[in-house]
Protein backbone atom coordinates (compact mmCIF):
# COMPACT_ATOMS: atom_id res chain seq x y z
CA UNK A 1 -1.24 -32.32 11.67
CA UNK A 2 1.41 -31.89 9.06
CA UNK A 3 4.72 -30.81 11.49
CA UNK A 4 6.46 -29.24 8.09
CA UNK A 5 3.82 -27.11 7.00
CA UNK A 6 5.01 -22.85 7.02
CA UNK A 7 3.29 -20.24 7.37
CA UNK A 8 2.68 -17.56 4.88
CA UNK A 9 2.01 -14.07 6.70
CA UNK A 10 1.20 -10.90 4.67
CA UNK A 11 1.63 -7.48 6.26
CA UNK A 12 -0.60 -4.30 5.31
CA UNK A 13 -1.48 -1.44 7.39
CA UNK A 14 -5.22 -2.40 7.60
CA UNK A 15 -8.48 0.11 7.55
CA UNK A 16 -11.26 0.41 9.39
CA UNK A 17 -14.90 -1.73 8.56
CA UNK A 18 -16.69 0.80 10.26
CA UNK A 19 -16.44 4.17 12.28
CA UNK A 20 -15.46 2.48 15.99
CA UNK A 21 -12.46 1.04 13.90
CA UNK A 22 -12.02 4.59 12.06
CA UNK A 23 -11.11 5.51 15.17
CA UNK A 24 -8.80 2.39 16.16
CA UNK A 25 -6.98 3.16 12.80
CA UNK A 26 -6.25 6.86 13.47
CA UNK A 27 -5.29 5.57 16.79
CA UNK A 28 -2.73 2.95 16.55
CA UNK A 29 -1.35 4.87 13.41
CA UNK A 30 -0.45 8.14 15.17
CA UNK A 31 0.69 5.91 17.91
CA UNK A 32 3.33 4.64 15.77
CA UNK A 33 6.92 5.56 16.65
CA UNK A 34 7.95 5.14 12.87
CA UNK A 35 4.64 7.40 12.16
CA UNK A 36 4.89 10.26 14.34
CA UNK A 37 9.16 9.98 15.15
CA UNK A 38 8.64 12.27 18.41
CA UNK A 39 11.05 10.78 21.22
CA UNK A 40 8.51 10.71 24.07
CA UNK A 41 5.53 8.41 23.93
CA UNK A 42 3.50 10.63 26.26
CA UNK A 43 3.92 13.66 23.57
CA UNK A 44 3.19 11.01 20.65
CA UNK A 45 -0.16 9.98 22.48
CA UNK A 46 -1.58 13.72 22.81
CA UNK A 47 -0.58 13.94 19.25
CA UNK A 48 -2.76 10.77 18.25
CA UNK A 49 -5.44 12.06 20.46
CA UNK A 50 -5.64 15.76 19.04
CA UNK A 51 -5.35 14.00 15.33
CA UNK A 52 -8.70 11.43 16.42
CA UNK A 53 -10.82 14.39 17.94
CA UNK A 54 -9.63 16.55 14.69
CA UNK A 55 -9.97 14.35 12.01
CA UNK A 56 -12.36 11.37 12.72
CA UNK A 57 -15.71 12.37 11.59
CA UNK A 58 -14.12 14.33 8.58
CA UNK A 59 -12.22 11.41 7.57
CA UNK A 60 -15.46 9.13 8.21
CA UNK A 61 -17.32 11.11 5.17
CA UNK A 62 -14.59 9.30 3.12
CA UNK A 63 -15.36 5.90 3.98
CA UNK A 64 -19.03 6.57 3.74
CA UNK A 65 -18.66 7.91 0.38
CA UNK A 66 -16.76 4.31 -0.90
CA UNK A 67 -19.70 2.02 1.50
CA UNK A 68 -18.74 2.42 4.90
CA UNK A 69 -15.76 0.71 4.87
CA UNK A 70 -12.05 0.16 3.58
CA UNK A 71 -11.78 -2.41 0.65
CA UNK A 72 -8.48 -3.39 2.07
CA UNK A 73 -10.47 -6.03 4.28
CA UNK A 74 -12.52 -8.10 1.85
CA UNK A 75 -9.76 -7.58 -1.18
CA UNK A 76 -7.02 -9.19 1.59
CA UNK A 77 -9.12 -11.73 2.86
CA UNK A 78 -9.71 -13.00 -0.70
CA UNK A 79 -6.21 -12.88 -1.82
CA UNK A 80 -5.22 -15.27 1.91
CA UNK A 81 -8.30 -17.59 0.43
CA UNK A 82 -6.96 -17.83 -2.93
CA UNK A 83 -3.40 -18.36 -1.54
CA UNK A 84 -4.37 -21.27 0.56
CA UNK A 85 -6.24 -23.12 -2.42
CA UNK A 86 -3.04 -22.55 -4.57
CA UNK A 87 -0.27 -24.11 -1.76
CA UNK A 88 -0.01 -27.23 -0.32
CA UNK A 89 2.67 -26.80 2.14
CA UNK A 90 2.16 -23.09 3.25
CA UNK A 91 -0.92 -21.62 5.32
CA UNK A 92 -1.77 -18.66 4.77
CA UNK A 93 -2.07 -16.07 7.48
CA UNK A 94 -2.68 -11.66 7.10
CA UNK A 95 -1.96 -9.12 10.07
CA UNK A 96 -2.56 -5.67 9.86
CA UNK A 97 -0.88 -3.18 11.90
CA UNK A 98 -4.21 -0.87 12.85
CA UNK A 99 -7.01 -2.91 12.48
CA UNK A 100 -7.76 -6.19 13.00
CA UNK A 101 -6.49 -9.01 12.71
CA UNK A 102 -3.50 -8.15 14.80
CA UNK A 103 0.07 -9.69 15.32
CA UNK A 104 -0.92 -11.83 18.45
CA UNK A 105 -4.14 -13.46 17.50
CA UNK A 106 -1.71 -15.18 14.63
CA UNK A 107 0.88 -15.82 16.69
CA UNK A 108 -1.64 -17.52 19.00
CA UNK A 109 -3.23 -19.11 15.39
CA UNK A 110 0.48 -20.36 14.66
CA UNK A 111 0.94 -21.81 18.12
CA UNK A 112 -1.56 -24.07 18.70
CA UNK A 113 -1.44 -25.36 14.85
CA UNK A 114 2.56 -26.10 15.81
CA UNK A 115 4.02 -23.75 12.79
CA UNK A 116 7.43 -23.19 13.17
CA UNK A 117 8.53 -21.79 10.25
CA UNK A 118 6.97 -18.13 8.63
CA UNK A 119 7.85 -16.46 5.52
CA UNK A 120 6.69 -12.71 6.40
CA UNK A 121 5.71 -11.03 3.25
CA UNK A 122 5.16 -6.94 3.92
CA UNK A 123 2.33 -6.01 0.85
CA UNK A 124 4.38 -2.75 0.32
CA UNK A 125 6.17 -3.21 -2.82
CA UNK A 126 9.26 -0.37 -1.65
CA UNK A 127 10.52 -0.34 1.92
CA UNK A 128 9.62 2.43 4.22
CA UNK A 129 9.84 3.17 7.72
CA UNK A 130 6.65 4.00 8.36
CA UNK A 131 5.26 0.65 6.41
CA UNK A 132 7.62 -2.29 5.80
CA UNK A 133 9.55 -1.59 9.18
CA UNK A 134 6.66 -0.69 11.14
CA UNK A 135 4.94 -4.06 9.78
CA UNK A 136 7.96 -6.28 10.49
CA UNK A 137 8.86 -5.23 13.88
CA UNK A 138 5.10 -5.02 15.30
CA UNK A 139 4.99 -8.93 14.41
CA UNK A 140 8.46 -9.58 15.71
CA UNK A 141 7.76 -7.94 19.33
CA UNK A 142 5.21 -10.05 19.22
CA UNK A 143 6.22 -13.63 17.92
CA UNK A 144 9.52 -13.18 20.79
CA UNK A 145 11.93 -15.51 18.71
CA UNK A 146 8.96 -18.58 18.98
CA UNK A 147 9.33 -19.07 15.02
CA UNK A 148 12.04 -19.52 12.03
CA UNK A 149 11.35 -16.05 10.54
CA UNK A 150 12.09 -15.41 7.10
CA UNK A 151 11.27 -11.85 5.93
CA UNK A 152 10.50 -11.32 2.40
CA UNK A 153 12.68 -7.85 0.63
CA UNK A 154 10.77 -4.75 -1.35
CA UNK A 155 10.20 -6.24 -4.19
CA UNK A 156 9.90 -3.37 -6.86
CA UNK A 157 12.13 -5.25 -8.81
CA UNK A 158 10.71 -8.51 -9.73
CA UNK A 159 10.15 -9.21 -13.30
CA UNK A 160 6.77 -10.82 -13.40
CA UNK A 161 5.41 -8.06 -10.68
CA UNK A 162 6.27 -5.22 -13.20
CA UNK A 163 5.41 -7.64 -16.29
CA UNK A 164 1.30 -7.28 -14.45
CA UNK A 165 1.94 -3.94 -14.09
CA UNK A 166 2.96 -2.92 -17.39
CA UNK A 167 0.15 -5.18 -18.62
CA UNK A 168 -2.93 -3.48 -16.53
CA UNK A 169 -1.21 0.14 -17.53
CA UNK A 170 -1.34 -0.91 -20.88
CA UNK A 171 -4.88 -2.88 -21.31
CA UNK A 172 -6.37 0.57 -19.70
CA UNK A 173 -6.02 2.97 -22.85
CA UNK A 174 -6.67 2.15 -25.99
CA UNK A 175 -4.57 4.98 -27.44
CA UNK A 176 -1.61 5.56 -24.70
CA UNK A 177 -0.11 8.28 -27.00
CA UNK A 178 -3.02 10.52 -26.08
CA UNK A 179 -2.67 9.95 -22.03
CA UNK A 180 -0.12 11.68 -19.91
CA UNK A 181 0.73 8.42 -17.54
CA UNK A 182 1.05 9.67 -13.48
CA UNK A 183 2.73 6.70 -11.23
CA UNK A 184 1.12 8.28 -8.03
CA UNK A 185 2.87 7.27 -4.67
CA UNK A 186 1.99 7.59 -1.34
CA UNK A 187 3.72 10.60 0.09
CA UNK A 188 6.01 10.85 3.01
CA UNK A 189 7.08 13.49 5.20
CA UNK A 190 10.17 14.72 3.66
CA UNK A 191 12.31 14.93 6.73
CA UNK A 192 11.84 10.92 7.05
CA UNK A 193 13.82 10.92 4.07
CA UNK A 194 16.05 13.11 5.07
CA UNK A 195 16.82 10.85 8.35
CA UNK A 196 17.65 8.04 5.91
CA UNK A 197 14.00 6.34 4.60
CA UNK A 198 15.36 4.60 1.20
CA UNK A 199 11.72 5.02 -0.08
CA UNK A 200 11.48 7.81 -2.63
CA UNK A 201 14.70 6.33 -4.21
CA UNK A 202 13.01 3.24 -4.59
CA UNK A 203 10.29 4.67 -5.93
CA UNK A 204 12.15 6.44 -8.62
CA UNK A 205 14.11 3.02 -9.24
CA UNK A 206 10.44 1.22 -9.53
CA UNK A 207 9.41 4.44 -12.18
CA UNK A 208 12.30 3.76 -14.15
CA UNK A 209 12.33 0.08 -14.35
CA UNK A 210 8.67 0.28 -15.60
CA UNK A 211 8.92 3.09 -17.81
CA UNK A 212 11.77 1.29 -19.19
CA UNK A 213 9.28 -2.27 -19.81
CA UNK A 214 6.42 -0.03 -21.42
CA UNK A 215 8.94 1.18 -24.27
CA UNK A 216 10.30 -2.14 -24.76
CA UNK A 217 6.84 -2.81 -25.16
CA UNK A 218 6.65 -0.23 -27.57
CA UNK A 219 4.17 1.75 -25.97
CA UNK A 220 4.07 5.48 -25.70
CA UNK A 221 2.79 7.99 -23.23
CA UNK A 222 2.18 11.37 -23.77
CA UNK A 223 4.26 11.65 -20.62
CA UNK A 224 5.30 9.38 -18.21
CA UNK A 225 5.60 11.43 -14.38
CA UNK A 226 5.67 10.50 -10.80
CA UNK A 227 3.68 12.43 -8.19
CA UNK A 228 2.76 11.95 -4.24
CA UNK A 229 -0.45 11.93 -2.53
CA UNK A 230 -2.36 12.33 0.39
CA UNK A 231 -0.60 14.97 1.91
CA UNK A 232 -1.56 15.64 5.80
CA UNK A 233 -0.39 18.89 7.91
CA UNK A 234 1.75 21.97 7.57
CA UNK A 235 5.09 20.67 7.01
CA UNK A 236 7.16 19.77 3.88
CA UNK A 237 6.36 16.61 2.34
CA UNK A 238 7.46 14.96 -0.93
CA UNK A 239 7.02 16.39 -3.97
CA UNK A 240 5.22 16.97 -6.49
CA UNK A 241 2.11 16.46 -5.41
CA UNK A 242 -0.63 15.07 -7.41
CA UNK A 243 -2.53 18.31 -7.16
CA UNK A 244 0.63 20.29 -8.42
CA UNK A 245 1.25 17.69 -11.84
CA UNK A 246 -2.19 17.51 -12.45
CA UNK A 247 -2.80 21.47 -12.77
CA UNK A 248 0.11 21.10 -15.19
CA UNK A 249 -2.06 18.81 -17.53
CA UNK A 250 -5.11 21.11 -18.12
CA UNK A 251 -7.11 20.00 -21.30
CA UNK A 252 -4.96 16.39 -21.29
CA UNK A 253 -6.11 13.35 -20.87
CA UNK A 254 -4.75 11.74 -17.46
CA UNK A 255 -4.03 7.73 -16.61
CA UNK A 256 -3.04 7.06 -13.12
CA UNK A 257 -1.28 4.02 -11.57
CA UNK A 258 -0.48 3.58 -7.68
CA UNK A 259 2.61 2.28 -7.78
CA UNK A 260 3.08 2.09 -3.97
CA UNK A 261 0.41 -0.11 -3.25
CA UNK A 262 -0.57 -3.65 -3.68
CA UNK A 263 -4.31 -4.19 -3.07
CA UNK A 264 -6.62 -0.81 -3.53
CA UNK A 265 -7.99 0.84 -0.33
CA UNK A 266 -9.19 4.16 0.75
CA UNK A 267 -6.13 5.88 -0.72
CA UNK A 268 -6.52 3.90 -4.15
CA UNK A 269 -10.94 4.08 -4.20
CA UNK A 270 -11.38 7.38 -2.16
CA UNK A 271 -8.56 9.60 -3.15
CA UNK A 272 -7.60 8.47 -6.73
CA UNK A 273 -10.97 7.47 -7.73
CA UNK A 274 -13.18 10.21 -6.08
CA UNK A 275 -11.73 13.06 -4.76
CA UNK A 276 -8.15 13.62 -7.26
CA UNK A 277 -11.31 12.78 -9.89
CA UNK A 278 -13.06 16.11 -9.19
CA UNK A 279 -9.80 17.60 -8.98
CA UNK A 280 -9.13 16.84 -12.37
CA UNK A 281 -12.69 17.73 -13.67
CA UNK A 282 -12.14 21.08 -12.31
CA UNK A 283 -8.47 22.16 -13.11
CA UNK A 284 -9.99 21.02 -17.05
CA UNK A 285 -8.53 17.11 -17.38
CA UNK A 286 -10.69 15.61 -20.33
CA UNK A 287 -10.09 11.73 -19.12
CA UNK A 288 -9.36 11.07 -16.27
CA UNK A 289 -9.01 7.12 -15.11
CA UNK A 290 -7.13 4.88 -12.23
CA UNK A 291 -5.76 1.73 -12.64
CA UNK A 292 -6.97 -1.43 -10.10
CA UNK A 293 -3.84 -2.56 -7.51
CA UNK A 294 -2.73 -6.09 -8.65
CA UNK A 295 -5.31 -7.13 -5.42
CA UNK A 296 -5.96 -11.01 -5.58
CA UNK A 297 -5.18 -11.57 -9.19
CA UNK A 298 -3.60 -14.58 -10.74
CA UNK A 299 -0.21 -12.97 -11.87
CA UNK A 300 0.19 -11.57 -8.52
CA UNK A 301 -0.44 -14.90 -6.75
CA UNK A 302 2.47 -16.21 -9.21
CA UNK A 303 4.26 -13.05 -8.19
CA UNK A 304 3.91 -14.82 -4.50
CA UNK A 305 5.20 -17.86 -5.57
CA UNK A 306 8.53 -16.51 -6.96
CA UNK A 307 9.00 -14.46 -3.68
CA UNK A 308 8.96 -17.57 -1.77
CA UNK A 309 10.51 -20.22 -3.20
């Protein structure tokens, strides 16, 4: 057993592999106290509940339509393989926060192979609440001070991150004058921003810093926007939305890049791929394409190694 090896632990929110862990996911999501900020957990439980019975077979046709499951599962588990055949002295570990694998089965794993020290890296690239928080303080409550916890900042910034980015934005056009470029993010609920959640300035920050590499790059968009998807409820979100900045583009020819997330999952294959797709084809779009998350690839694993040394 080698006593100095550290541990490596990547946070994501998870998805479900099938339609028992559809209904896990909705669960332990709506659960959340930085997802659903009502005061009393009872309240926040009948809210989860009413969300399951409302939305889980709807939201099921979704995952059927990309296989019957979320890629987020095999796309992580490849990147923790790859990891481990790149470093010596770090194994490498992933949690999710609403499907399995779960904070205490590693903590358990990290136990008995007498880790003590554990870099947390959170996959979201911008800090939020509702992910990099919610991610970081589900493992903490969990590991109970056991471990020499270092936790890994957004990192929207780093050079060789937005250097891949730039790079897949750029190898997906041939012509990017004639493509209106949308950086779609996530949304939020706007009065989580409002309560402090640093996220949609990061995200602007993360536009601008890229925007800024693809003209030193001397590439040129049409347009270069930010928009916000997958919207849920009545009440005010972020905006635009994708919807709204697409209808604005009728007869254009559309490139999208999710800037919010790291590896691609129901958001990234369903929404983006399928159902914004049809959107487009309606409201008139011409071309309409997505760009692949950075996922397991080699620049991102060298991404990983400048986060943690």
């Amino acid at each position: 057993m080698n006593k100095n090896k550290k541990a490596l632990v990547l946070l994501n929110m998870g998805g479900p592999r099938d339609k028992d862990e559809l209904e896990m996911f909705l669960r332990n999501m709506f659960n959340d106290k930085n997802i659903i900020t009502v005061k009393s957990d009872i309240l926040r439980s009948f809210i989860a509940s009413m969300i399951v019975l409302t939305r889980k077979n709807s939201a099921w046709l979704n995952y059927e339509a990309i296989g019957g499951s979320s890629p987020i599962n095999k796309l992580t588990e490849d990147l923790v393989a790859k990891l481990n055949r790149t470093f010596d002295d770090f194994e490498v570990f992933q949690v999710m926060r609403y499907t399995p694998p779960f904070a205490p089965k590693c903590v358990q794993q990290l136990k008995q192979k007498d880790i003590k020290d554990v870099i947390l890296l959170p996959l979201y690239p911008q800090y939020s609440t509702t992910t990099t928080k919610s991610s970081v303080e589900d493992f903490l409550d969990v590991s109970k001070d056991e471990f020499n916890i270092k936790i890994i900042d957004p990192f929207y910034k780093n050079e060789k991150f937005n250097n891949k980015i730039a790079s897949d934005i750029i190898n997906s056009v041939t012509d990017a004058k004639s493509y209106n470029l949308i950086f779609s993010a996530h949304g939020l609920p706007q009065k989580i921003v409002d309560a402090g959640d640093p996220y949609e300035k990061q995200i602007n920050e993360h536009v601008e810093i890229l925007s800024k590499i693809l003209e030193s790059k001397g590439i040129e968009f049409e347009s270069i926007s930010l928009a916000y998807q997958s919207k849920v409820g009545p009440m005010k979100w972020l905006t635009p939305s994708l919807e709204d900045r697409l209808s604005e583009l009728k007869d254009k020819n559309v490139l999208i890049y999710p800037i919010a997330f790291i590896v691609d999952n129901s958001e990234t294959i369903f929404e983006l791929h399928i159902e914004y797709e049809e959107i487009a084809k309606k409201l008139g779009i011409k071309d309409y394409k997505v760009v692949s998350c950075v996922n397991d690839s080699d620049e991102f694993i060298e991404v990983i190694k400048d986060l943690i040394s």
